[in-house]
C-alpha atoms as a PDB file:
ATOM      1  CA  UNK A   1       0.000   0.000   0.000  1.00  0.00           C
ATOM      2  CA  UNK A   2       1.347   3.113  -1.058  1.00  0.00           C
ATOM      3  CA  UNK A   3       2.487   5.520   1.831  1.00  0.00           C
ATOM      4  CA  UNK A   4       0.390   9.213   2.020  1.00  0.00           C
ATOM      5  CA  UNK A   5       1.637  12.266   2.237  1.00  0.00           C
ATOM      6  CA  UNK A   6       2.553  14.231   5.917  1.00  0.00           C
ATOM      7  CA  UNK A   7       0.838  17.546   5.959  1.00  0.00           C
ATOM      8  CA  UNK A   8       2.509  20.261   7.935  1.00  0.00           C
ATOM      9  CA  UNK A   9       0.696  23.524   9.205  1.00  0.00           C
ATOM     10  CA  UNK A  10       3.532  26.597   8.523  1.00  0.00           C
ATOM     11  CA  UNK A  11       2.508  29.954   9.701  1.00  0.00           C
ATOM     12  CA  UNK A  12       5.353  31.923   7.779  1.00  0.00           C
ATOM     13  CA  UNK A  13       6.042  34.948   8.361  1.00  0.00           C
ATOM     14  CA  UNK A  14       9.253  36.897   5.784  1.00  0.00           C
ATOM     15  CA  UNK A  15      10.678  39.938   6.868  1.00  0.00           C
ATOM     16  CA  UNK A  16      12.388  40.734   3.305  1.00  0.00           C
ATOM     17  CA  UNK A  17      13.892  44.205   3.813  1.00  0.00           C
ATOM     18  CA  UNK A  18      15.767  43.448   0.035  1.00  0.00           C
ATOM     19  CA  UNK A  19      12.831  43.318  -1.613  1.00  0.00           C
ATOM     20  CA  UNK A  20      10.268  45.823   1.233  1.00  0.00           C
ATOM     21  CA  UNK A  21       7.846  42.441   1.301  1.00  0.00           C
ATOM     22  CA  UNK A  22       6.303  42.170   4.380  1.00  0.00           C
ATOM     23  CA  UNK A  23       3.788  39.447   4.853  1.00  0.00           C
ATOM     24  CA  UNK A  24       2.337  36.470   7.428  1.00  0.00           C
ATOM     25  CA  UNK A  25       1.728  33.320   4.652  1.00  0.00           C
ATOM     26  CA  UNK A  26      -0.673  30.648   6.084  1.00  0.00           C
ATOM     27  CA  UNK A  27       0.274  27.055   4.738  1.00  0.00           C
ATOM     28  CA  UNK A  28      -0.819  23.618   4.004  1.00  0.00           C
ATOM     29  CA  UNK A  29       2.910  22.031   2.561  1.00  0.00           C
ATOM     30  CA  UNK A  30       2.069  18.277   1.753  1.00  0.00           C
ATOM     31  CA  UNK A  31       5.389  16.338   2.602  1.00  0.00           C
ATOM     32  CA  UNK A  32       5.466  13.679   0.024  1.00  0.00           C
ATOM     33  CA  UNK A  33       6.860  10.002   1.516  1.00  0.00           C
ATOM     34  CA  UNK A  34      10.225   9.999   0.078  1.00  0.00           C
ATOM     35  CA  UNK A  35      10.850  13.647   0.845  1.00  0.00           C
ATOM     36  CA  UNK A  36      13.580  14.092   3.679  1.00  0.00           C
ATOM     37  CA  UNK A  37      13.028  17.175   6.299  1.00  0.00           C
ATOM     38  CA  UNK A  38      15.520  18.791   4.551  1.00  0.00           C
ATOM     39  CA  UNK A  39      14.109  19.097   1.369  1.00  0.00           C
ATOM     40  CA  UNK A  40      10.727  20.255   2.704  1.00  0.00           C
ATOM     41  CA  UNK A  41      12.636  23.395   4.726  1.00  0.00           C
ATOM     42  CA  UNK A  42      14.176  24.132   1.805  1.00  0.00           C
ATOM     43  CA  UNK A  43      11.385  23.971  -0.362  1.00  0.00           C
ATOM     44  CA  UNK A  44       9.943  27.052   2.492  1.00  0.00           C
ATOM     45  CA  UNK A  45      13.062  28.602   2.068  1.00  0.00           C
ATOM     46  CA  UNK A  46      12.782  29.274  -1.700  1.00  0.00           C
ATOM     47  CA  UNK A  47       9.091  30.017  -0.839  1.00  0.00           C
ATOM     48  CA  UNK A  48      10.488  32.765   1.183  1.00  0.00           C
ATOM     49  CA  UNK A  49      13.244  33.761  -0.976  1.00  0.00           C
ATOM     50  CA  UNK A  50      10.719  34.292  -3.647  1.00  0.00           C
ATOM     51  CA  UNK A  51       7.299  35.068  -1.782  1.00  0.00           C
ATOM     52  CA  UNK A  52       4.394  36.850  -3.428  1.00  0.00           C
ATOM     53  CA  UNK A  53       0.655  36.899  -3.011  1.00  0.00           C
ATOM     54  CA  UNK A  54       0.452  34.426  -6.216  1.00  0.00           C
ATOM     55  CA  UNK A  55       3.498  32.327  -5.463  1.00  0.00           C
ATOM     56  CA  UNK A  56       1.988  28.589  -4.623  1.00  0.00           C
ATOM     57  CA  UNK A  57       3.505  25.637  -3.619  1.00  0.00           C
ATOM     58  CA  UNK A  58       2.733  22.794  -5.881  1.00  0.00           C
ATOM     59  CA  UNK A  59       2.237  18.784  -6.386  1.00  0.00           C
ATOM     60  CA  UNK A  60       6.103  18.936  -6.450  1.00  0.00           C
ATOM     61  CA  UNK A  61       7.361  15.218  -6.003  1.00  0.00           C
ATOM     62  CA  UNK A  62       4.302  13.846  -6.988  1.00  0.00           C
ATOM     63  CA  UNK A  63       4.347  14.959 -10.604  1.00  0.00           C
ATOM     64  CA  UNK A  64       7.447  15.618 -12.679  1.00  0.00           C
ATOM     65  CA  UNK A  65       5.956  18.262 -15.216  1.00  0.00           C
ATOM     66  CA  UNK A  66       5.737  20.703 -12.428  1.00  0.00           C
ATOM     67  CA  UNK A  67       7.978  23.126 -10.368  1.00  0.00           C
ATOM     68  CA  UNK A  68       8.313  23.096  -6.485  1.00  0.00           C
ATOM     69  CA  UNK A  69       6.679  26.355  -6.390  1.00  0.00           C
ATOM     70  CA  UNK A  70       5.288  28.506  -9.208  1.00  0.00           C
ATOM     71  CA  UNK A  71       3.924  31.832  -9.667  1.00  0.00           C
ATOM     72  CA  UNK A  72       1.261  32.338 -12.389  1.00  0.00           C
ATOM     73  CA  UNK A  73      -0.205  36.171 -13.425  1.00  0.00           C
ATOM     74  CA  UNK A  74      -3.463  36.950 -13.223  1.00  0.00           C
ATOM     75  CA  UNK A  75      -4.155  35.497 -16.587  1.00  0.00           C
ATOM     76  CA  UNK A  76      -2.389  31.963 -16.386  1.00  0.00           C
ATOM     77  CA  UNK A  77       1.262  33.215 -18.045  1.00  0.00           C
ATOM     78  CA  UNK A  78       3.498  31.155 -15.765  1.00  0.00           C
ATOM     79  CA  UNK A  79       5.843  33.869 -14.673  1.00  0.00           C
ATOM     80  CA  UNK A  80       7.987  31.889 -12.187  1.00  0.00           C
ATOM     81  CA  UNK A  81       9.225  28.244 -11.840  1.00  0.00           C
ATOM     82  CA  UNK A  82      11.005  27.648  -8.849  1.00  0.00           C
ATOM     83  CA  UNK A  83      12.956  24.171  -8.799  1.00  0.00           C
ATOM     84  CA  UNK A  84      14.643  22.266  -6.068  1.00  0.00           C
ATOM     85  CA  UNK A  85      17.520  20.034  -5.813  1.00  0.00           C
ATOM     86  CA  UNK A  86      19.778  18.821  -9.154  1.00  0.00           C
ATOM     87  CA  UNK A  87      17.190  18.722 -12.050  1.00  0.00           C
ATOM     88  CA  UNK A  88      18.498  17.069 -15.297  1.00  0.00           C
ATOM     89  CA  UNK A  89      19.440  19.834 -18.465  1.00  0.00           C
ATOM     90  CA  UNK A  90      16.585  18.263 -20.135  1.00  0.00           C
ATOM     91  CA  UNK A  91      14.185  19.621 -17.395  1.00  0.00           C
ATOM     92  CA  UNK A  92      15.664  23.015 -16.726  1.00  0.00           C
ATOM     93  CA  UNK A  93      15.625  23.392 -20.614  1.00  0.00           C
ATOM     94  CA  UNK A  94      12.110  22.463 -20.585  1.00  0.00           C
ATOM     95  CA  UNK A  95      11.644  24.606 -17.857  1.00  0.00           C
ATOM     96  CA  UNK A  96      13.121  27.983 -19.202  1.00  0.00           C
ATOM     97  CA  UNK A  97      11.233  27.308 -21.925  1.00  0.00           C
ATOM     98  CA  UNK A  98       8.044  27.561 -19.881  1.00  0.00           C
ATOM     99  CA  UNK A  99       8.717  29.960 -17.904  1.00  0.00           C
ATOM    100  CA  UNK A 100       9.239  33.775 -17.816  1.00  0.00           C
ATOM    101  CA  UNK A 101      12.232  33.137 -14.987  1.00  0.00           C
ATOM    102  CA  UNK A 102      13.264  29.828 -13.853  1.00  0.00           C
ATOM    103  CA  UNK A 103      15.294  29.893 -10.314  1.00  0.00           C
ATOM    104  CA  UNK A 104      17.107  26.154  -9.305  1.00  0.00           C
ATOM    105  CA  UNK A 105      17.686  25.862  -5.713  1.00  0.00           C
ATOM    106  CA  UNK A 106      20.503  23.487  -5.547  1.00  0.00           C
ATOM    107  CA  UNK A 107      21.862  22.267  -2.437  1.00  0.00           C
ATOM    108  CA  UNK A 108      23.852  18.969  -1.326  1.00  0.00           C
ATOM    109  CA  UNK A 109      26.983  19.638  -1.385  1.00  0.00           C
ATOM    110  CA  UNK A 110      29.553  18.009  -3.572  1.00  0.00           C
ATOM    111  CA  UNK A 111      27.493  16.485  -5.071  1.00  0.00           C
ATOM    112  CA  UNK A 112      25.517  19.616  -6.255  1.00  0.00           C
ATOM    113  CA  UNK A 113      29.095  21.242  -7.400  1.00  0.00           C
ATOM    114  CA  UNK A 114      29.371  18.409  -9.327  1.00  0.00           C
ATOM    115  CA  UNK A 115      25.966  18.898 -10.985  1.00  0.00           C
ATOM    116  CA  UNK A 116      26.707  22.172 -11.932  1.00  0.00           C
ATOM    117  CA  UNK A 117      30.108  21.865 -13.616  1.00  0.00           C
ATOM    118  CA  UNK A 118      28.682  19.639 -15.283  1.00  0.00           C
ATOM    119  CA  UNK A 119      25.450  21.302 -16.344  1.00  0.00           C
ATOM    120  CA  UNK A 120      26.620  25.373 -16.253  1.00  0.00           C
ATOM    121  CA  UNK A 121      28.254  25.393 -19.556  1.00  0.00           C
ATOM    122  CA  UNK A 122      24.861  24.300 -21.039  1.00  0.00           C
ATOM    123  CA  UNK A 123      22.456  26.991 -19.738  1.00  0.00           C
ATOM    124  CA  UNK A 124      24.512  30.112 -20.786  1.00  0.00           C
ATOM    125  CA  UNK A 125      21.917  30.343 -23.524  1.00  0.00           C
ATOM    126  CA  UNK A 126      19.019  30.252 -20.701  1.00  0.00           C
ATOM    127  CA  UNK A 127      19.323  34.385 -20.076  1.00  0.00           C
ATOM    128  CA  UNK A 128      15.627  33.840 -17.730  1.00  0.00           C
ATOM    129  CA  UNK A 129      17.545  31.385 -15.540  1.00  0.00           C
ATOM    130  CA  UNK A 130      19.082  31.998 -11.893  1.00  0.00           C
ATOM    131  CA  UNK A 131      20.721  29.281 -10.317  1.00  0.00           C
ATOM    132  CA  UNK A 132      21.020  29.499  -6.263  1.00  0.00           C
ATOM    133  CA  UNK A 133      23.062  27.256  -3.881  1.00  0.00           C
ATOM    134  CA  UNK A 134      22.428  26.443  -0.295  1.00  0.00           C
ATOM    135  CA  UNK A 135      25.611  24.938   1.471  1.00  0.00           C
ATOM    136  CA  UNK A 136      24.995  21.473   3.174  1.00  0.00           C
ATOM    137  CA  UNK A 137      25.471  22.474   6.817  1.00  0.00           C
ATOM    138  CA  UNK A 138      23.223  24.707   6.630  1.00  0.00           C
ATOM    139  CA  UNK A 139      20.028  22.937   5.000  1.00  0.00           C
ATOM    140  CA  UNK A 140      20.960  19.802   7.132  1.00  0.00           C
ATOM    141  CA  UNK A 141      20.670  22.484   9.950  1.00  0.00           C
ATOM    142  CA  UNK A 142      17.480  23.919   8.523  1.00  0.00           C
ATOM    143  CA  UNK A 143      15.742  20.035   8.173  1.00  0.00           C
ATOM    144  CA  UNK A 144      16.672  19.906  12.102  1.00  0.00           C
ATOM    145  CA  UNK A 145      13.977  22.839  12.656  1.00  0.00           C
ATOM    146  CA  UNK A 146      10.938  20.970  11.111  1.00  0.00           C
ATOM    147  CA  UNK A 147       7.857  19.816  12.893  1.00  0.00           C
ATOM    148  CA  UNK A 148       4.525  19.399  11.874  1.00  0.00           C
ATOM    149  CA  UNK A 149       3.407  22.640  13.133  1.00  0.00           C
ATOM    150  CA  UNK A 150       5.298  25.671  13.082  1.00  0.00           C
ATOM    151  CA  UNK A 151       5.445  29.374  12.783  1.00  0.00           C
ATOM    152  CA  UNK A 152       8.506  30.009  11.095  1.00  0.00           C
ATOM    153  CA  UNK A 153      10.246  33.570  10.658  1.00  0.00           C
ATOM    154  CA  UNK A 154      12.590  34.486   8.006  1.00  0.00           C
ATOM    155  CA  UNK A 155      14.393  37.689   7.852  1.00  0.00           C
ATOM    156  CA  UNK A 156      16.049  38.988   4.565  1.00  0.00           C
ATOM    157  CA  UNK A 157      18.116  41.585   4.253  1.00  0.00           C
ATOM    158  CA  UNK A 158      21.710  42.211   2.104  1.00  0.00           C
ATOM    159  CA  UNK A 159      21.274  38.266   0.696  1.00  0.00           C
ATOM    160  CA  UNK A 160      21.582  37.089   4.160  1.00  0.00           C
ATOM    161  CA  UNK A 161      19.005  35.122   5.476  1.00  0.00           C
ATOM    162  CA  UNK A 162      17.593  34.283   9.018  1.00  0.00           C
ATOM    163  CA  UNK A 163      15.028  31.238   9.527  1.00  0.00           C
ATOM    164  CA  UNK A 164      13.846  31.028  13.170  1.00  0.00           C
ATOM    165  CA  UNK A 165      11.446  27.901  14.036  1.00  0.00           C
ATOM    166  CA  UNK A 166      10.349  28.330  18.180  1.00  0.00           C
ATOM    167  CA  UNK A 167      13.564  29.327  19.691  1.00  0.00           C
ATOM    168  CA  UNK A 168      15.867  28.235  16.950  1.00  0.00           C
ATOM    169  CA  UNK A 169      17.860  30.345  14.609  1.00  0.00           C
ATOM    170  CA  UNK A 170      19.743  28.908  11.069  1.00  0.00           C
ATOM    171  CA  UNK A 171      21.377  31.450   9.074  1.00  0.00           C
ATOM    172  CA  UNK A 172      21.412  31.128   5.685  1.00  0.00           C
ATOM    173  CA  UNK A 173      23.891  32.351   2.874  1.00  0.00           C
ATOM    174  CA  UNK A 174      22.522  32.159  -0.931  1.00  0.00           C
ATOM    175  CA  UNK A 175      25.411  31.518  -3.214  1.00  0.00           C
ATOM    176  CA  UNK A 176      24.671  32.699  -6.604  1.00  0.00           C
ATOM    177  CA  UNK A 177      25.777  30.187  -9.334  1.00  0.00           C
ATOM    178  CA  UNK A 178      24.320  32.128 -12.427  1.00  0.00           C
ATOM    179  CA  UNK A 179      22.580  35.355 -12.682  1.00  0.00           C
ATOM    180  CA  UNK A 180      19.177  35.533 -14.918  1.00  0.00           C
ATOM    181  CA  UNK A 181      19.745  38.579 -17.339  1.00  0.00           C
END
């Protein structure tokens, strides 16, 4: 019998003094079986790095034409598709191609250094795509914060970033791999 997802109640609030967005988000994040505590912070991370009153979390895991998070305009254009992890140059080429900007979240280490010298000489054509890393100490520190109810608060300002969960702090430095023109 297949295993159901874990549904987690996140009252985020982002404090993002880069971008002057203030707001308290209120949600439902579906943890999907094979997804790691890790992944799901992160995946509120980029929410937060990227939040907006029409960003939405999506199926994610469940379905592989779909981004982690997405933003769509008013009249259905998909204007952002936010991906997690090490997707293939297959996807992020069918993703830029979807998309008005395309941000990867890549994080893992070696491993994801790996990934991109492998993969970075093939998206210099891809002027919509941004390509962010998180270093592994500090999503395996931000995967120690989850729970299945909690009000997290995450404080931008000059690229640095602050996640607090209860009385717990991780600090967070975005390394930018590739700039989107």
């Amino acid at each position: 019998m297949a295993q159901k997802a874990t549904i987690y109640k996140v009252e985020l609030s982002v404090s993002d003094m880069d971008r002057h967005y203030y707001e308290t988000h209120k949600l439902t994040v579906a943890k999907h079986p094979s997804e790691t505590d890790e992944r799901l912070m992160v995946r509120i991370l980029a929410f937060s790095l990227n939040a907006h009153e029409q960003l939405e979390m999506t199926k994610g895991l469940s379905t592989d034409d779909e981004p982690d998070i997405w933003q769509k305009s008013l009249s259905g254009e998909l204007e952002l598709w936010v991906a997690l992890g090490l997707p293939s140059e297959k996807v992020v080429r069918q993703s830029c191609g979807k998309a008005s900007k395309v941000i990867v979240y890549s994080y893992g280490g070696r491993t994801a250094k790996m990934w991109w010298e492998k993969l970075k000489n093939n998206t210099t054509r891809f002027d919509n795509l941004q390509v962010m890393n998180f270093s592994q100490e500090e999503t395996r520190d931000l995967g120690e914060l989850a729970n299945r109810s909690m009000k997290v608060q995450v404080n931008i300002q000059d690229g640095e970033v602050m996640v607090g969960v209860d009385d717990r702090i991780v600090y967070v430095t975005p390394i930018e791999w590739k700039n989107a023109a």
